[in-house]
N, C-alpha and C. Protein backbone atom coordinates (compact mmCIF):
# COMPACT_ATOMS: atom_id res chain seq x y z
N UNK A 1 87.46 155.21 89.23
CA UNK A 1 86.73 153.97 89.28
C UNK A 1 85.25 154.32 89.42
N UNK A 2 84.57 153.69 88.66
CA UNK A 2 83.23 153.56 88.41
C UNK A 2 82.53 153.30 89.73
N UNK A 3 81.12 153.71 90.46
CA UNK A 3 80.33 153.03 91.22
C UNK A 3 80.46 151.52 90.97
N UNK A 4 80.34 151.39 89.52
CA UNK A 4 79.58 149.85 89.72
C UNK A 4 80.71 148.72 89.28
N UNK A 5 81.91 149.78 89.42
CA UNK A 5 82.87 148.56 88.89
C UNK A 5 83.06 147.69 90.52
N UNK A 6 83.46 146.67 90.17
CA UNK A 6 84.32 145.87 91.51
C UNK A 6 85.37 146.43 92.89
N UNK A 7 85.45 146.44 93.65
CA UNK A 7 86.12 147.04 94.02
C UNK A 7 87.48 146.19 94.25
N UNK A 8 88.54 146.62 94.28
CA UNK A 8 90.00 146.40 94.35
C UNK A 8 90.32 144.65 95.10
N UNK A 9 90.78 143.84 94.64
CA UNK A 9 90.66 142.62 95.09
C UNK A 9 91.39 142.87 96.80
N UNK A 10 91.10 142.62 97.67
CA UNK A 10 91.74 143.03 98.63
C UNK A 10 92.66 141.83 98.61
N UNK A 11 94.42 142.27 99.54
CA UNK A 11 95.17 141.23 100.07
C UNK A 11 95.05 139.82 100.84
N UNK A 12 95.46 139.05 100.28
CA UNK A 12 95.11 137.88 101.27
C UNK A 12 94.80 137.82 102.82
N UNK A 13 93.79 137.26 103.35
CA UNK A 13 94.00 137.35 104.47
C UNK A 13 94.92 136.77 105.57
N UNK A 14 95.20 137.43 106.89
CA UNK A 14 96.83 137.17 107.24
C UNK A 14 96.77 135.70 107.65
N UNK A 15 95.37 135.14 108.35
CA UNK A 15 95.43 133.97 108.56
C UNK A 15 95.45 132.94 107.11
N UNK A 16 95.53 133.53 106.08
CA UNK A 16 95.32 132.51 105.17
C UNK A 16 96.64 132.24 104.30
N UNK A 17 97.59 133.32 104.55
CA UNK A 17 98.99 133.71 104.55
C UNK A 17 99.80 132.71 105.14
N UNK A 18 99.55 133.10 106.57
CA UNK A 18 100.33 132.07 107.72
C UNK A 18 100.12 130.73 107.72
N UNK A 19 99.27 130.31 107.13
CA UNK A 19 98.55 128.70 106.92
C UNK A 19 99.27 128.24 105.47
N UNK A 20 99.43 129.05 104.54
CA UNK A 20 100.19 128.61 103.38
C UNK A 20 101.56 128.48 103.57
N UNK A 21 102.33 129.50 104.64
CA UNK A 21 103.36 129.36 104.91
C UNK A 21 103.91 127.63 105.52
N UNK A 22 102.38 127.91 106.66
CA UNK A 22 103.02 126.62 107.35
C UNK A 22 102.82 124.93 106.71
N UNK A 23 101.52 125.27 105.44
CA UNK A 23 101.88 124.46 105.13
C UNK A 23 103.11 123.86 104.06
N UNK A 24 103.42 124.67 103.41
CA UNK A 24 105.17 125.02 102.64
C UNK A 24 105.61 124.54 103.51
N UNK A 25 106.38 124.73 104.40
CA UNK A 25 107.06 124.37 105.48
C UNK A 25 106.91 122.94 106.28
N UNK A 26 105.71 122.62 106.14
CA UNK A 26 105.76 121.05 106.42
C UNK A 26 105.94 120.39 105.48
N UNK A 27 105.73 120.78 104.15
CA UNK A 27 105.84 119.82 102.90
C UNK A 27 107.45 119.73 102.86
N UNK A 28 108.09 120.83 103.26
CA UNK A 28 109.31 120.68 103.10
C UNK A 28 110.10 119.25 103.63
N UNK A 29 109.11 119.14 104.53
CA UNK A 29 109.50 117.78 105.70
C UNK A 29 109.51 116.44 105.14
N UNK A 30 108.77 116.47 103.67
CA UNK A 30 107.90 115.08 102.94
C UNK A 30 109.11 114.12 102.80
N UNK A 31 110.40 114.60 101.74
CA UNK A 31 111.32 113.78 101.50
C UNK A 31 111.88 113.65 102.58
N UNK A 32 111.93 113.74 103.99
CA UNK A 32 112.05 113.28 105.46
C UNK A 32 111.99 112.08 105.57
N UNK A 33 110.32 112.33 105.96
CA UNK A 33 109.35 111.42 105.88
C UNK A 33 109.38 110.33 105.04
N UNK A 34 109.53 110.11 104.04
CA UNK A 34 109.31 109.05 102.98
C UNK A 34 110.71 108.52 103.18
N UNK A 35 111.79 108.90 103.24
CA UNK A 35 112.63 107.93 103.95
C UNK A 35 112.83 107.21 104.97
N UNK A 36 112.52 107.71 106.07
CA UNK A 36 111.97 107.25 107.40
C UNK A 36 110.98 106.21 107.45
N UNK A 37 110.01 106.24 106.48
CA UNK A 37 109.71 104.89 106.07
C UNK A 37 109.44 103.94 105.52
N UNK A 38 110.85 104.25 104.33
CA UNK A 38 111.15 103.60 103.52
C UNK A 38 112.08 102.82 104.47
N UNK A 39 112.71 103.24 105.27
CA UNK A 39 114.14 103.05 106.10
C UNK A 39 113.07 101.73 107.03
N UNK A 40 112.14 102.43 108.33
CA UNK A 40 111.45 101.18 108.94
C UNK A 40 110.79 100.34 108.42
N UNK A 41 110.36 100.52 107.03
CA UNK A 41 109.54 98.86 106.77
C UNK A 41 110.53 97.93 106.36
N UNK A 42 111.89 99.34 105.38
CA UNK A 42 112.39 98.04 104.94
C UNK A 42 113.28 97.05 106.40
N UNK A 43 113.77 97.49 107.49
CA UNK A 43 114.34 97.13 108.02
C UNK A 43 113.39 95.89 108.92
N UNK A 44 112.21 96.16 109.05
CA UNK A 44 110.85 95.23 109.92
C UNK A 44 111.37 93.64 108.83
N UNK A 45 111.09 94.13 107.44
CA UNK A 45 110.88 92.96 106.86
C UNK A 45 112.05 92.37 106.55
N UNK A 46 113.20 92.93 106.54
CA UNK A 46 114.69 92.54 105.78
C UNK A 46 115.19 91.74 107.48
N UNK A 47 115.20 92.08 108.39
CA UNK A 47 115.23 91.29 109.38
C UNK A 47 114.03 90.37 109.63
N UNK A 48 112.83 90.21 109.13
CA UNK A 48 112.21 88.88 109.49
C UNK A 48 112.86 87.64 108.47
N UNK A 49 113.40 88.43 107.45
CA UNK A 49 113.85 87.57 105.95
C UNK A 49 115.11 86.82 106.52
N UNK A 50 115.74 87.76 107.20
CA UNK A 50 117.00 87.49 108.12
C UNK A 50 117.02 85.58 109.14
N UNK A 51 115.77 86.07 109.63
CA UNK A 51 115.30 85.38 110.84
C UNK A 51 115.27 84.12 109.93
N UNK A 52 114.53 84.10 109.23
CA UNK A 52 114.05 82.60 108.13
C UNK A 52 115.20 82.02 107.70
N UNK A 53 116.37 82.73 107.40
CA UNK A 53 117.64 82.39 106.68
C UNK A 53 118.14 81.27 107.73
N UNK A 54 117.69 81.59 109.28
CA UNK A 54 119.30 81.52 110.23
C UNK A 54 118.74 79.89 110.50
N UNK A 55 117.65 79.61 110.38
CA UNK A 55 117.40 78.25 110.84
C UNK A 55 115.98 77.86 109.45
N UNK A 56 116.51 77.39 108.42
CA UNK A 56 115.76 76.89 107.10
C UNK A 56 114.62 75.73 107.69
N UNK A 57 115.53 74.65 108.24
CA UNK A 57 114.82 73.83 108.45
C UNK A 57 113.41 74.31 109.54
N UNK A 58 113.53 74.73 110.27
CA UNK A 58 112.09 75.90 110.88
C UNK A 58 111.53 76.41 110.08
N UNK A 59 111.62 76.89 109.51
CA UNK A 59 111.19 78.30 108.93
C UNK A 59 110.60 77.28 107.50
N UNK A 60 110.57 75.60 106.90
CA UNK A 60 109.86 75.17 106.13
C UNK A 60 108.85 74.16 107.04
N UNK A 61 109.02 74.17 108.59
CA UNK A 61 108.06 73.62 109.03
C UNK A 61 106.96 74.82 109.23
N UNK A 62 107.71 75.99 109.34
CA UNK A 62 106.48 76.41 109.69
C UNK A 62 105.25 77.00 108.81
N UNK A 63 106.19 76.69 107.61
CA UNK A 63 105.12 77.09 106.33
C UNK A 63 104.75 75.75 106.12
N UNK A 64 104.36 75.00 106.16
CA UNK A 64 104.22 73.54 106.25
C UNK A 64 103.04 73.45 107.23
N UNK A 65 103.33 73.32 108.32
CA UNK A 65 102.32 73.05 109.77
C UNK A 65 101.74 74.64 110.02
N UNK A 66 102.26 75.94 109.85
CA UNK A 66 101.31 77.02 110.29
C UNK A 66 100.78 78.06 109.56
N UNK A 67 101.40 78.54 108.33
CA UNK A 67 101.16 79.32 107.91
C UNK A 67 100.90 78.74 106.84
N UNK A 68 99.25 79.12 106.08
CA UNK A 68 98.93 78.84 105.12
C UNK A 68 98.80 79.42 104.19
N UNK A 69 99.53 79.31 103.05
CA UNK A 69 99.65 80.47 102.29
C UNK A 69 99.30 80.10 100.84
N UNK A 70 97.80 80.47 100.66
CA UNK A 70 97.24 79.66 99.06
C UNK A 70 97.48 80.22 97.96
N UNK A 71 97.58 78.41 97.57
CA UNK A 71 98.23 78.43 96.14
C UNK A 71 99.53 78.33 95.80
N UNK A 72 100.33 78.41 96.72
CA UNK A 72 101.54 78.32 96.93
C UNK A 72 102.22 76.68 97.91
N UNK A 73 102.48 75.59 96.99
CA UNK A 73 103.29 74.77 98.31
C UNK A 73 104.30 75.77 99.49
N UNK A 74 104.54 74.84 100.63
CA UNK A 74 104.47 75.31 101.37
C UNK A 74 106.25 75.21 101.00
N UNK A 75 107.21 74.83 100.61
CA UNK A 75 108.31 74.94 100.19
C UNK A 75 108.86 76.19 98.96
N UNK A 76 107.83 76.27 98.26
CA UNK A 76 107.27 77.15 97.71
C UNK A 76 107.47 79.10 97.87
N UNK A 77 106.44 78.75 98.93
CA UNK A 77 106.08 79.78 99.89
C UNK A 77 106.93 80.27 100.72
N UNK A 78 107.59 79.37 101.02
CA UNK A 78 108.91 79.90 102.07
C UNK A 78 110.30 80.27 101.16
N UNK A 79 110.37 79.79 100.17
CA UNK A 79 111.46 80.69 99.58
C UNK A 79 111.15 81.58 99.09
N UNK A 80 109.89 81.97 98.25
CA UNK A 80 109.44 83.63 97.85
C UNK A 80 108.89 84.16 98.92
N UNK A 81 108.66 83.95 99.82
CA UNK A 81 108.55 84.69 101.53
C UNK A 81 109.78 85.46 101.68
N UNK A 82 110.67 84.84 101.74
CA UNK A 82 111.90 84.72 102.72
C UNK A 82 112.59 85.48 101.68
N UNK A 83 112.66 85.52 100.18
CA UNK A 83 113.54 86.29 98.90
C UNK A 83 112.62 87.58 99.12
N UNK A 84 111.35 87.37 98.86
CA UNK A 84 110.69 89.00 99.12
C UNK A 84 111.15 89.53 100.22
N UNK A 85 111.07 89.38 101.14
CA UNK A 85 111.95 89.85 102.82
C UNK A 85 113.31 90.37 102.83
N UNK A 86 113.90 89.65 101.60
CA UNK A 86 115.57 89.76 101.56
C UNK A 86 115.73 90.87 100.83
N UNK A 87 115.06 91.33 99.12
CA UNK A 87 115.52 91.85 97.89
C UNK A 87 114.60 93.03 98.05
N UNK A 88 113.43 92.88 98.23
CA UNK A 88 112.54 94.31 98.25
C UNK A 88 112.54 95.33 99.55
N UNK A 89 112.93 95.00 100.55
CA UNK A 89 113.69 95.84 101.30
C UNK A 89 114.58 96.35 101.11
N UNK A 90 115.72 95.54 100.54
CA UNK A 90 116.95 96.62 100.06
C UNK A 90 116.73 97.32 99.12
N UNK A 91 115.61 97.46 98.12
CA UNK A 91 115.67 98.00 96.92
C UNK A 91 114.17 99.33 97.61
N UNK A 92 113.88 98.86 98.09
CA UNK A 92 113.49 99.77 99.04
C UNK A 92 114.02 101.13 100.07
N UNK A 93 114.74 100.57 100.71
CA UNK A 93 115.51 101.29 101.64
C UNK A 93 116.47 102.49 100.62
N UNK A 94 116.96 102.17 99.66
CA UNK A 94 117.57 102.70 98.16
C UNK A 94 116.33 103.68 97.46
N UNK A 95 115.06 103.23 97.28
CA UNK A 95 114.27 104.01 96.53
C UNK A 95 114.61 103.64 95.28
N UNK A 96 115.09 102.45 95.09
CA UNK A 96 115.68 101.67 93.39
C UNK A 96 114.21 101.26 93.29
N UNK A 97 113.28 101.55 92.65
CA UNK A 97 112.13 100.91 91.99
C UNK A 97 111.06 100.67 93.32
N UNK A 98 111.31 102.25 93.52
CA UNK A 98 110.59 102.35 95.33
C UNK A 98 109.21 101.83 95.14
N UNK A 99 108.58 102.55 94.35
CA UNK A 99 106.95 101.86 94.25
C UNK A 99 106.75 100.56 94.14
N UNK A 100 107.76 99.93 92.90
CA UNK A 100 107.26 98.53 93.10
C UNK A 100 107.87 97.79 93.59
N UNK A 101 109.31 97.96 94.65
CA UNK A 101 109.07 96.93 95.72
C UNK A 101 108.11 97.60 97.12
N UNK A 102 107.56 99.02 97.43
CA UNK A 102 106.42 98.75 98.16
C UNK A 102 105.13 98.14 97.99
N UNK A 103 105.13 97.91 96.78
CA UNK A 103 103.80 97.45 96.21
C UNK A 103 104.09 95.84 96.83
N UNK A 104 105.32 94.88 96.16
CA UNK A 104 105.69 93.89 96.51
C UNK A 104 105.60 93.84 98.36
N UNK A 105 106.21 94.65 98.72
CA UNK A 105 106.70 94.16 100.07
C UNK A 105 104.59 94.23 100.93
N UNK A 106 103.61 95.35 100.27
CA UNK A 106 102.62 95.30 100.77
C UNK A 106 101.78 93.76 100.30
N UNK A 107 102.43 93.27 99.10
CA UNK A 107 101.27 91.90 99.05
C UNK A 107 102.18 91.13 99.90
N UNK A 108 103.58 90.88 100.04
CA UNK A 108 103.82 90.30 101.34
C UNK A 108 103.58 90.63 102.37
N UNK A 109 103.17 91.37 102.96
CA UNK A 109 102.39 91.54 103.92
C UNK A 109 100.91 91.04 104.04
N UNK A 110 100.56 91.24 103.33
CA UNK A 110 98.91 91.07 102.65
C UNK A 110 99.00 89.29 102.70
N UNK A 111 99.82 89.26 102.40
CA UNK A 111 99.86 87.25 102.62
C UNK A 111 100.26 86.72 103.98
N UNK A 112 101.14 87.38 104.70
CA UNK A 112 101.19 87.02 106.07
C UNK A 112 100.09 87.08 106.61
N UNK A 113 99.47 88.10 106.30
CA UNK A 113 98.25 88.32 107.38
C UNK A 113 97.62 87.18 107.16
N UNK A 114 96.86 87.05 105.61
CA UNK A 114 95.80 86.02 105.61
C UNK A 114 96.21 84.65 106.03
N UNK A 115 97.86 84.26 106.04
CA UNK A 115 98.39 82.94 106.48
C UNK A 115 98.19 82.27 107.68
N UNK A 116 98.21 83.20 108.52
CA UNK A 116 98.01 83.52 109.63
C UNK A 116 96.84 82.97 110.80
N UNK A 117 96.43 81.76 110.70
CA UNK A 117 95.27 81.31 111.41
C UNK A 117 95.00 82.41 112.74
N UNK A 118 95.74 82.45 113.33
CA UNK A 118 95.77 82.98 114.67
C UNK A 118 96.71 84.26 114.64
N UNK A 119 96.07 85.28 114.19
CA UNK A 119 96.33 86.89 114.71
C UNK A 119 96.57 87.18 115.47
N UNK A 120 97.27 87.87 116.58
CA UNK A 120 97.04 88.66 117.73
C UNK A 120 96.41 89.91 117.81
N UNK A 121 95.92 90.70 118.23
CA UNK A 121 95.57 91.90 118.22
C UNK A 121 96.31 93.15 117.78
N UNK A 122 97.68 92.73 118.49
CA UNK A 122 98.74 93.80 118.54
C UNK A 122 99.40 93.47 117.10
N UNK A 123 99.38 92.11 116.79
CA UNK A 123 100.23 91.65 115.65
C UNK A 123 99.42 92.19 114.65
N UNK A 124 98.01 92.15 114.48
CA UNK A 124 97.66 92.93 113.12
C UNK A 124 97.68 94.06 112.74
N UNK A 125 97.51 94.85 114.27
CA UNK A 125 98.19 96.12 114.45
C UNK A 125 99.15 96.88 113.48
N UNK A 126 100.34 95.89 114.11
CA UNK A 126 101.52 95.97 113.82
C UNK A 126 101.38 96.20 111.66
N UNK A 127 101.21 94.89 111.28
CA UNK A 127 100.37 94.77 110.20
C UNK A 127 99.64 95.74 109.25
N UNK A 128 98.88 95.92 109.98
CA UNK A 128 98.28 97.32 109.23
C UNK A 128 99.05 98.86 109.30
N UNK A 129 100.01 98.91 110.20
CA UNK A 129 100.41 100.42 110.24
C UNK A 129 101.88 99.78 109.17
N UNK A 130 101.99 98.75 109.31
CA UNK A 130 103.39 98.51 107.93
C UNK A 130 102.31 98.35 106.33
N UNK A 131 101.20 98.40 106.76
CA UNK A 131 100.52 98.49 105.01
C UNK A 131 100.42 99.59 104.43
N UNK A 132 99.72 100.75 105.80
CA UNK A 132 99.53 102.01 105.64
C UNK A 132 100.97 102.77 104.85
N UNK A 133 102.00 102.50 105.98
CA UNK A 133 102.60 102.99 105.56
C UNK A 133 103.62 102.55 103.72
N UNK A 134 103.48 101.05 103.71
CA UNK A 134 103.71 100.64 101.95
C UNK A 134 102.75 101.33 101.04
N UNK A 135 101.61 101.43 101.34
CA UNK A 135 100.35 102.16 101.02
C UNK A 135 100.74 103.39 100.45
N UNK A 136 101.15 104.30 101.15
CA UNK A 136 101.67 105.50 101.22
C UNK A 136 102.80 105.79 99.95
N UNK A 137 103.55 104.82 100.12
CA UNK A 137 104.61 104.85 99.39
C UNK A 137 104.79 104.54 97.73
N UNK A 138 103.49 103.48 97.85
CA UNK A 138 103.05 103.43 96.43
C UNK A 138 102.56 104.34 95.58
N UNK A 139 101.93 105.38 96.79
CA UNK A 139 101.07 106.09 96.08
C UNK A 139 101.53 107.39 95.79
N UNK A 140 102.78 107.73 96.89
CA UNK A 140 103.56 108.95 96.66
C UNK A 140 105.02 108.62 96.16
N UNK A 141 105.37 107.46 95.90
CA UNK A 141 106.62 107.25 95.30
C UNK A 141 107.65 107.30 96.54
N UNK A 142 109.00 107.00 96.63
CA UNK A 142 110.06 106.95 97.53
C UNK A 142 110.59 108.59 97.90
N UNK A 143 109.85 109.29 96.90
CA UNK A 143 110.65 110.70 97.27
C UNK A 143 111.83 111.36 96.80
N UNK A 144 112.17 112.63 97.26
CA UNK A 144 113.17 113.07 96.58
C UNK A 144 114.64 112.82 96.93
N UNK A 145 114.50 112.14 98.00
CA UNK A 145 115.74 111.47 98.68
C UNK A 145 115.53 109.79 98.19
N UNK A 146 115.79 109.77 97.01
CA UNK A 146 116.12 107.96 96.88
C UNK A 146 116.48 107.85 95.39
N UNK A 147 116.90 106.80 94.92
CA UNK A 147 117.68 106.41 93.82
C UNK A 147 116.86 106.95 92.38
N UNK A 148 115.74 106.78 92.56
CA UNK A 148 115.09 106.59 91.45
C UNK A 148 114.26 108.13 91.17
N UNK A 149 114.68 109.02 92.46
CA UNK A 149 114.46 110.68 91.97
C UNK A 149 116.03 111.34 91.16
N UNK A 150 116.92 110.16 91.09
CA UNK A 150 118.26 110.81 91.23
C UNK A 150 118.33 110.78 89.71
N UNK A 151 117.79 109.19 89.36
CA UNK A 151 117.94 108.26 88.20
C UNK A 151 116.90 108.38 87.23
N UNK A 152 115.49 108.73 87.45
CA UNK A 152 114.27 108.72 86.14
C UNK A 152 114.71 110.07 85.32
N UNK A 153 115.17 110.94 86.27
CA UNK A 153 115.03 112.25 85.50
C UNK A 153 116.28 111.82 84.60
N UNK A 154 116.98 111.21 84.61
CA UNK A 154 118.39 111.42 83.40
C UNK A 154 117.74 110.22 82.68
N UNK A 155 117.22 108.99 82.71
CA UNK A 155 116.23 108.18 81.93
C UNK A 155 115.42 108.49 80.90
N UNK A 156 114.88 109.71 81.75
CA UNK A 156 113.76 110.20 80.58
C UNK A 156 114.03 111.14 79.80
N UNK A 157 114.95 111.81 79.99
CA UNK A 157 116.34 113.05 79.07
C UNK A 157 116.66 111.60 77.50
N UNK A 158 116.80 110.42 78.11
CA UNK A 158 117.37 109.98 77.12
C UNK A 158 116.67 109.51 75.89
């Protein structure tokens, strides 16, 4: 070897080794994760959908007298409330067309909030960490644990 050639690329360094490892190793965790909350939003919202079912006549006063939800009558509003709550959670919780019922289940959310004259603190809370996490899901898909990692790949073979 020449003076002026380069000298020999040296080995990675060990801390930069151990950091690739660990992050491998947490990614491993992702399709975990993306079920876990695919599993809690859908269950938050498939039981509020629940709640609306068990007493109708409530649940059109209160889209009526409290929750204002524009552009939508308020009879309206409470049955595509209450069907989004019911159908995009389960198709959710499945990973059947994971993105776009998180996409769906986040503008229902996105409409509660604004319906909402009176927020609580904790309630928007609540709110925003179920957007984050639909958020999430839109943007990384349901994962390798759900219907539609099982199902696109033989879709698109065809």
């Amino acid at each position: 070897m020449s003076p002026s050639s380069p000298a020999p690329r040296q080995a990675a360094h060990p801390l930069a080794r151990w950091a690739a490892r660990a992050v491998a190793a947490v990614e491993q965790l992702q399709p975990l994760a993306l079920l876990l909350a695919r599993q809690y939003v859908a269950r938050v919202f498939f039981l509020s959908g629940l709640t609306k079912l068990r007493d109708w006549d409530t649940t059109l006063l209160l889209f009526t007298e409290e929750y204002r939800v524009p552009l939508l009558s308020p009879p309206v509003a409470a049955w595509a409330g209450t069907a989004g709550e019911l159908v995009l959670p389960v198709l959710l919780a499945f990973g059947l067309g994971g993105r776009l019922a998180a996409a769906g289940l986040f503008v229902v959310n996105g409409v509660a909030v604004l319906s909402l004259p009176e927020l609580t603190e904790a309630a928007a809370q609540q709110h925003l960490f179920w957007g984050c996490l639909l958020a999430g899901l839109v943007l990384w898909g349901p994962g390798r644990w759900s219907v539609d990692a099982l199902w696109w790949p033989r879709v698109a073979r065809r």
